[in-house]
C-alpha atoms as a PDB file:
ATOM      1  CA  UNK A   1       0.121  10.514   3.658  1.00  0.00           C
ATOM      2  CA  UNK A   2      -0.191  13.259   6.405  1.00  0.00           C
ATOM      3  CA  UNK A   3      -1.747  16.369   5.275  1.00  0.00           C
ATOM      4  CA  UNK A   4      -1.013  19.708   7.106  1.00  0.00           C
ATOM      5  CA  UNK A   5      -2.880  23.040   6.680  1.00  0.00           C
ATOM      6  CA  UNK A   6      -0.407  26.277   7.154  1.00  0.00           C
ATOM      7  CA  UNK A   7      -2.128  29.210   8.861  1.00  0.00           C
ATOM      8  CA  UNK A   8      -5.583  30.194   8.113  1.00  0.00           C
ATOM      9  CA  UNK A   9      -6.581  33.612   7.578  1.00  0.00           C
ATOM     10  CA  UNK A  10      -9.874  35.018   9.072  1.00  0.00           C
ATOM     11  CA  UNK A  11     -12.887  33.936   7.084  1.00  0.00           C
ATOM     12  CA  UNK A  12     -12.787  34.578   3.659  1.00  0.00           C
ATOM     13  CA  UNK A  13     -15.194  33.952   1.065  1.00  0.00           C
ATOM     14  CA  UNK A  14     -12.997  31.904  -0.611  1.00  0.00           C
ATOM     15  CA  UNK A  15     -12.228  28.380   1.643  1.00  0.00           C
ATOM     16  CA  UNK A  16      -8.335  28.045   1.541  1.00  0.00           C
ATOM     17  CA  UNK A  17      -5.450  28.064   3.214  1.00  0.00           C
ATOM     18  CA  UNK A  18      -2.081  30.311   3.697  1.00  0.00           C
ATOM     19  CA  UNK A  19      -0.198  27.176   2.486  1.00  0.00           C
ATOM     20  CA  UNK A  20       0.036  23.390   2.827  1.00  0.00           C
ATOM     21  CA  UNK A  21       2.321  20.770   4.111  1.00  0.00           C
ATOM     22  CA  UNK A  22       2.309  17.108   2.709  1.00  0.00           C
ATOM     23  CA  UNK A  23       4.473  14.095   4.221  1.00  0.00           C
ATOM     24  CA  UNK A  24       4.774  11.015   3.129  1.00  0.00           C
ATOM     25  CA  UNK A  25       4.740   9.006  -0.401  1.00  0.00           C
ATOM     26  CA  UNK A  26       2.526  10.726  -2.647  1.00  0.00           C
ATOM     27  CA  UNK A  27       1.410  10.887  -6.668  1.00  0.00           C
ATOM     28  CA  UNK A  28       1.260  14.913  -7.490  1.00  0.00           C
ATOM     29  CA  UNK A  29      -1.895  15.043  -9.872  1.00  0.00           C
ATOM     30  CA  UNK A  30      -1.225  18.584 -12.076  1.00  0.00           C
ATOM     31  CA  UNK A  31      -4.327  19.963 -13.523  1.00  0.00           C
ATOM     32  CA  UNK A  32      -4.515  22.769 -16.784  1.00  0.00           C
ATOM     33  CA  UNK A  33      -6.360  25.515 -15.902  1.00  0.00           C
ATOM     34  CA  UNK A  34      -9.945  24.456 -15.970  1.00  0.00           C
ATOM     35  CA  UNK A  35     -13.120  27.100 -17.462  1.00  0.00           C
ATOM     36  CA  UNK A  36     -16.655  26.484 -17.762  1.00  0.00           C
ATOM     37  CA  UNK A  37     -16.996  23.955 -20.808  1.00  0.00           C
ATOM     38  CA  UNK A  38     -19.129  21.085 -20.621  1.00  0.00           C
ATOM     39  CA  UNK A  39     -17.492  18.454 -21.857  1.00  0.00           C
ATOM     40  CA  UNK A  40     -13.659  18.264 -24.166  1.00  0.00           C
ATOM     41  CA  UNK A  41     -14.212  18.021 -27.729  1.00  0.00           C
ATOM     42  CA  UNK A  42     -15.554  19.804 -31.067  1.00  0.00           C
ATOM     43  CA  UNK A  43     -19.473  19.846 -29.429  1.00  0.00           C
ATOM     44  CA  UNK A  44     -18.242  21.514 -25.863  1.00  0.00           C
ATOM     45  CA  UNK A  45     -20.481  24.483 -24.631  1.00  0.00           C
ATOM     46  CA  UNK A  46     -20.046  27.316 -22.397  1.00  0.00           C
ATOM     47  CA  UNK A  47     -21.958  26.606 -19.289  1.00  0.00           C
ATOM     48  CA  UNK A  48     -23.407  29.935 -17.511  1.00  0.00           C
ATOM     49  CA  UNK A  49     -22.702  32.248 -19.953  1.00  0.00           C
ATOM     50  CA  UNK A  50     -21.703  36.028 -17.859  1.00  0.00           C
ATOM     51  CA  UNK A  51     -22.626  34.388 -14.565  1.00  0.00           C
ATOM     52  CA  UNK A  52     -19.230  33.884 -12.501  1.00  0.00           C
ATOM     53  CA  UNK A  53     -21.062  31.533 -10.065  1.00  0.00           C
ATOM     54  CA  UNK A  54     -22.293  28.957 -12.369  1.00  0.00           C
ATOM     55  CA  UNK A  55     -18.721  29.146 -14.059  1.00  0.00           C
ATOM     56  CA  UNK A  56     -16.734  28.773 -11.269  1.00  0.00           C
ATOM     57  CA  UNK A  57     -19.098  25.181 -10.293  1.00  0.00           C
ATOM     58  CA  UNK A  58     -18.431  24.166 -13.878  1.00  0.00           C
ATOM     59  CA  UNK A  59     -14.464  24.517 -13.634  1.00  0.00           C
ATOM     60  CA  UNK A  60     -14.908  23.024 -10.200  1.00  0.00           C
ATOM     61  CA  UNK A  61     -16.613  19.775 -11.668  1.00  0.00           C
ATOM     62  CA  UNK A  62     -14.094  19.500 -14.379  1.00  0.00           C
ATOM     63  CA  UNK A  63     -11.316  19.260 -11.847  1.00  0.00           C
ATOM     64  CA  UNK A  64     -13.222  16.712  -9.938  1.00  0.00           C
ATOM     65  CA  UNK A  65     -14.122  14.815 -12.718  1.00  0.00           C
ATOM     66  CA  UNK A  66     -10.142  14.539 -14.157  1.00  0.00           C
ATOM     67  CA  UNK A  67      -9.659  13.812 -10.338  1.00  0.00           C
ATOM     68  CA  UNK A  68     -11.680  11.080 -10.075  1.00  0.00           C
ATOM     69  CA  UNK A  69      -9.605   9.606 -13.709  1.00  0.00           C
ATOM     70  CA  UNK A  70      -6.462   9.794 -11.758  1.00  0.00           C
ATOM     71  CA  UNK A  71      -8.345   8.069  -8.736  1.00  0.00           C
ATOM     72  CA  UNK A  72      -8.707  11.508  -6.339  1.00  0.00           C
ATOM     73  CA  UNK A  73     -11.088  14.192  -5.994  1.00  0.00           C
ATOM     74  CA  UNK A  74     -11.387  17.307  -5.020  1.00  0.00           C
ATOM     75  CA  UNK A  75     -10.319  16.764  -1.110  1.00  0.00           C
ATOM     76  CA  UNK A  76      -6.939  16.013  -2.956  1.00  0.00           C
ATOM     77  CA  UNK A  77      -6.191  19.362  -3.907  1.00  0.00           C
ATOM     78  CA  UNK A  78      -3.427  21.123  -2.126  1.00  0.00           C
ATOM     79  CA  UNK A  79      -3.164  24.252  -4.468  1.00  0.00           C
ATOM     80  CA  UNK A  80      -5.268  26.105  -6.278  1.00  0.00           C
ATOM     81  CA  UNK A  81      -4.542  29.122  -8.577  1.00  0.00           C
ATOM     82  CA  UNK A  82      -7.880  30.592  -9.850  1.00  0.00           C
ATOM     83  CA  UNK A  83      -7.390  33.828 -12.787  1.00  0.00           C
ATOM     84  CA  UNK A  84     -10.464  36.119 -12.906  1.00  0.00           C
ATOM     85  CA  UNK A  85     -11.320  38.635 -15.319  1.00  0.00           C
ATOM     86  CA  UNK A  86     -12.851  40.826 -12.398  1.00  0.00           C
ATOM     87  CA  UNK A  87     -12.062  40.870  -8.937  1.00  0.00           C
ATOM     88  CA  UNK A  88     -15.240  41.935  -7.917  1.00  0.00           C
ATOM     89  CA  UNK A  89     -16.393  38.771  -8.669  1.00  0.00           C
ATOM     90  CA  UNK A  90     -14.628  36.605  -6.164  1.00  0.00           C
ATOM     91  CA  UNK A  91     -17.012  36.755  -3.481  1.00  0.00           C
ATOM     92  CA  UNK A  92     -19.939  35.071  -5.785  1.00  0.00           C
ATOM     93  CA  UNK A  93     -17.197  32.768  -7.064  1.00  0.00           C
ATOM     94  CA  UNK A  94     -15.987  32.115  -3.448  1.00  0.00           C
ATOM     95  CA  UNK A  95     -19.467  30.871  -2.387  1.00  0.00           C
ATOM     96  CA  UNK A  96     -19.936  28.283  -4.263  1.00  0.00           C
ATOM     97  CA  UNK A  97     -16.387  26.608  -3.638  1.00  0.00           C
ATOM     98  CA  UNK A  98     -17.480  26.364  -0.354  1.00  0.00           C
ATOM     99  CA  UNK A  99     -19.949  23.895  -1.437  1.00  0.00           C
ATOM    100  CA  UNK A 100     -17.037  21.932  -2.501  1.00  0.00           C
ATOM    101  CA  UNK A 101     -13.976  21.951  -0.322  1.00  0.00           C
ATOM    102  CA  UNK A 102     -13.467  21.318   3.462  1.00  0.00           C
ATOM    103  CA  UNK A 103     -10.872  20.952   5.769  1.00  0.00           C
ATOM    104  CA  UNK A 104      -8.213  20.496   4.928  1.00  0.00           C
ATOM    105  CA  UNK A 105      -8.683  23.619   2.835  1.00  0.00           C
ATOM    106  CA  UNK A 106      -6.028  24.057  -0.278  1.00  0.00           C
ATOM    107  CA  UNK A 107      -3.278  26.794  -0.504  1.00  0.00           C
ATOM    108  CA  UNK A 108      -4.731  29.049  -3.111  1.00  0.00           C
ATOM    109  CA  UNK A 109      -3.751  32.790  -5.285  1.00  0.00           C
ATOM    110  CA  UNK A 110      -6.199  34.323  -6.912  1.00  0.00           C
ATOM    111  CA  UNK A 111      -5.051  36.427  -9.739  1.00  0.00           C
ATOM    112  CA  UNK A 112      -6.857  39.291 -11.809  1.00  0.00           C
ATOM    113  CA  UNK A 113      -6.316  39.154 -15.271  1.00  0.00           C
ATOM    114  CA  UNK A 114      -7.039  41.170 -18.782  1.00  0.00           C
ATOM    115  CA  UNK A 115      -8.992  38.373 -20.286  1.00  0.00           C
ATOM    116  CA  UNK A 116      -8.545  34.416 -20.569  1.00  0.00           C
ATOM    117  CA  UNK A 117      -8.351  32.208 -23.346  1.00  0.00           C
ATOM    118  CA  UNK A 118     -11.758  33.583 -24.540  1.00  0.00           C
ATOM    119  CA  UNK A 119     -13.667  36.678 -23.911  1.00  0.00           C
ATOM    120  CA  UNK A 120     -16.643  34.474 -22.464  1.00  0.00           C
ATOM    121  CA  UNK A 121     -14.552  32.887 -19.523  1.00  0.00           C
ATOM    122  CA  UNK A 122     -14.676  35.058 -16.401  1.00  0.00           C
ATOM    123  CA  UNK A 123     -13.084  32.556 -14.575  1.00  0.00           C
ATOM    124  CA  UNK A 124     -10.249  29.610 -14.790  1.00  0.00           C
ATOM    125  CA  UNK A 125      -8.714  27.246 -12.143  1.00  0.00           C
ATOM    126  CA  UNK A 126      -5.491  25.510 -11.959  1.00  0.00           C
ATOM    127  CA  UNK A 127      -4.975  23.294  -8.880  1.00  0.00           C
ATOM    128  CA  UNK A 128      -1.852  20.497  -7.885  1.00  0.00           C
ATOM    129  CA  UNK A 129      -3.434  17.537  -5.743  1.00  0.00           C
ATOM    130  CA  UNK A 130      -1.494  15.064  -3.908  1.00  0.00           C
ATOM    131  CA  UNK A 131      -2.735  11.395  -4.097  1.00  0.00           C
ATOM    132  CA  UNK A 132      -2.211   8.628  -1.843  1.00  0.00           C
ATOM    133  CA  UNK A 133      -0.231   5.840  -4.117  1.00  0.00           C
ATOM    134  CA  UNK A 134      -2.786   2.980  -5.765  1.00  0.00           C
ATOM    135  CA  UNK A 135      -2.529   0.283  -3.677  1.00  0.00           C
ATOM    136  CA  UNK A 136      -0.074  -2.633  -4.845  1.00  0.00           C
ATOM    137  CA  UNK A 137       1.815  -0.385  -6.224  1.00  0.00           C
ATOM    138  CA  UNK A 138       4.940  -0.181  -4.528  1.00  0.00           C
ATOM    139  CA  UNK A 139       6.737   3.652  -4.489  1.00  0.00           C
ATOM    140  CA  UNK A 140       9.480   4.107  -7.337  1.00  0.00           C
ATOM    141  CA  UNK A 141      12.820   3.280  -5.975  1.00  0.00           C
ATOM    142  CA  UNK A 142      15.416   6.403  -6.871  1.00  0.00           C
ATOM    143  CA  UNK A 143      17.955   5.880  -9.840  1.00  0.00           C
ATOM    144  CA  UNK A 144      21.555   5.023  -8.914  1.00  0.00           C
ATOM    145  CA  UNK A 145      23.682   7.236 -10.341  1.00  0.00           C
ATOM    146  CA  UNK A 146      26.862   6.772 -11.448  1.00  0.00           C
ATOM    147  CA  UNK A 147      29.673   8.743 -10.740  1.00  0.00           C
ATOM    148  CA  UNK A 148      31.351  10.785 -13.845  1.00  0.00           C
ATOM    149  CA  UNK A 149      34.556   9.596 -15.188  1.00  0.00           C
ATOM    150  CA  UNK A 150      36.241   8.015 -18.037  1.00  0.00           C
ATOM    151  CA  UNK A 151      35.016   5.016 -19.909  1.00  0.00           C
ATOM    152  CA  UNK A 152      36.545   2.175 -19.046  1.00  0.00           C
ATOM    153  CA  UNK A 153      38.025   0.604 -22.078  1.00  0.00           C
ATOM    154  CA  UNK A 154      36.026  -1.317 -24.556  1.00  0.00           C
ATOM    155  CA  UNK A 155      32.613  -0.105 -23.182  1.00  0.00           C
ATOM    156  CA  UNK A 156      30.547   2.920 -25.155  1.00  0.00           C
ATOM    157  CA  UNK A 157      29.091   6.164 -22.994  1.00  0.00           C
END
């Protein structure tokens, strides 16, 4: 699976790209925006309670760690959309992605909002990843369609 990276903007504090390019057989991995609970469940906990940095690494490990279920991670992702509830926090946000993405960088938007899901999130990430195919599996052959008509007698539609 080739990977292309669309034109980069000057540095950012953010590490992405203007858009992304992928050829070849691939499984699309699409992720739920992810916030800064611990774990899924009744006992979950908000990790880094009004400090955007240490939320932003928590959303970031969730999406690695439901990655690394579908057999990726987080050099998978191709697009990222990432909702905070104030854009002044982006830059703190920004540097700690860098810890955690490289070249290729993914296409990302970053979108200010009112409020999330609950008033304690300050930030949330959605990304798409592309996977290479598990290997023995062969890719899913497309459908043959018939083409529209009548029945022929004695056989149900």
């Amino acid at each position: 699976m080739k990977r292309t990276t669309l034109v980069k903007q000057a540095p950012h504090v953010w590490p992405f790209s203007h858009g992304t390019v992928v050829e070849g057989p691939a499984r699309l991995v699409f992720l739920a925006g992810q916030v800064a609970l611990d774990r899924h469940g009744p006992g979950r906990q908000l990790v880094g309670p009004g400090d955007p940095a240490v939320q932003a690494r928590q959303a970031i490990l969730n999406m690695r760690t439901l990655l690394r279920q579908a057999g990726g991670d987080l050099k998978d992702i191709v697009e990222m959309t990432v909702y905070v509830t104030d854009v002044s926090l982006v830059e703190a946000m920004g540097r700690v992605a860098q810890e955690y993405f490289a070249d290729p960088l993914p296409a990302m938007s970053t979108i200010g909002v009112k409020e999330l899901a609950r008033p304690e999130f300050l930030v949330e990430i959605r990304a798409i990843a592309a996977l290479a195919p598990r290997p023995g599996r062969r890719p899913a052959r497309a459908a043959k369609t018939k083409p529209a008509g009548r029945p022929r007698p004695g056989r149900r539609r």
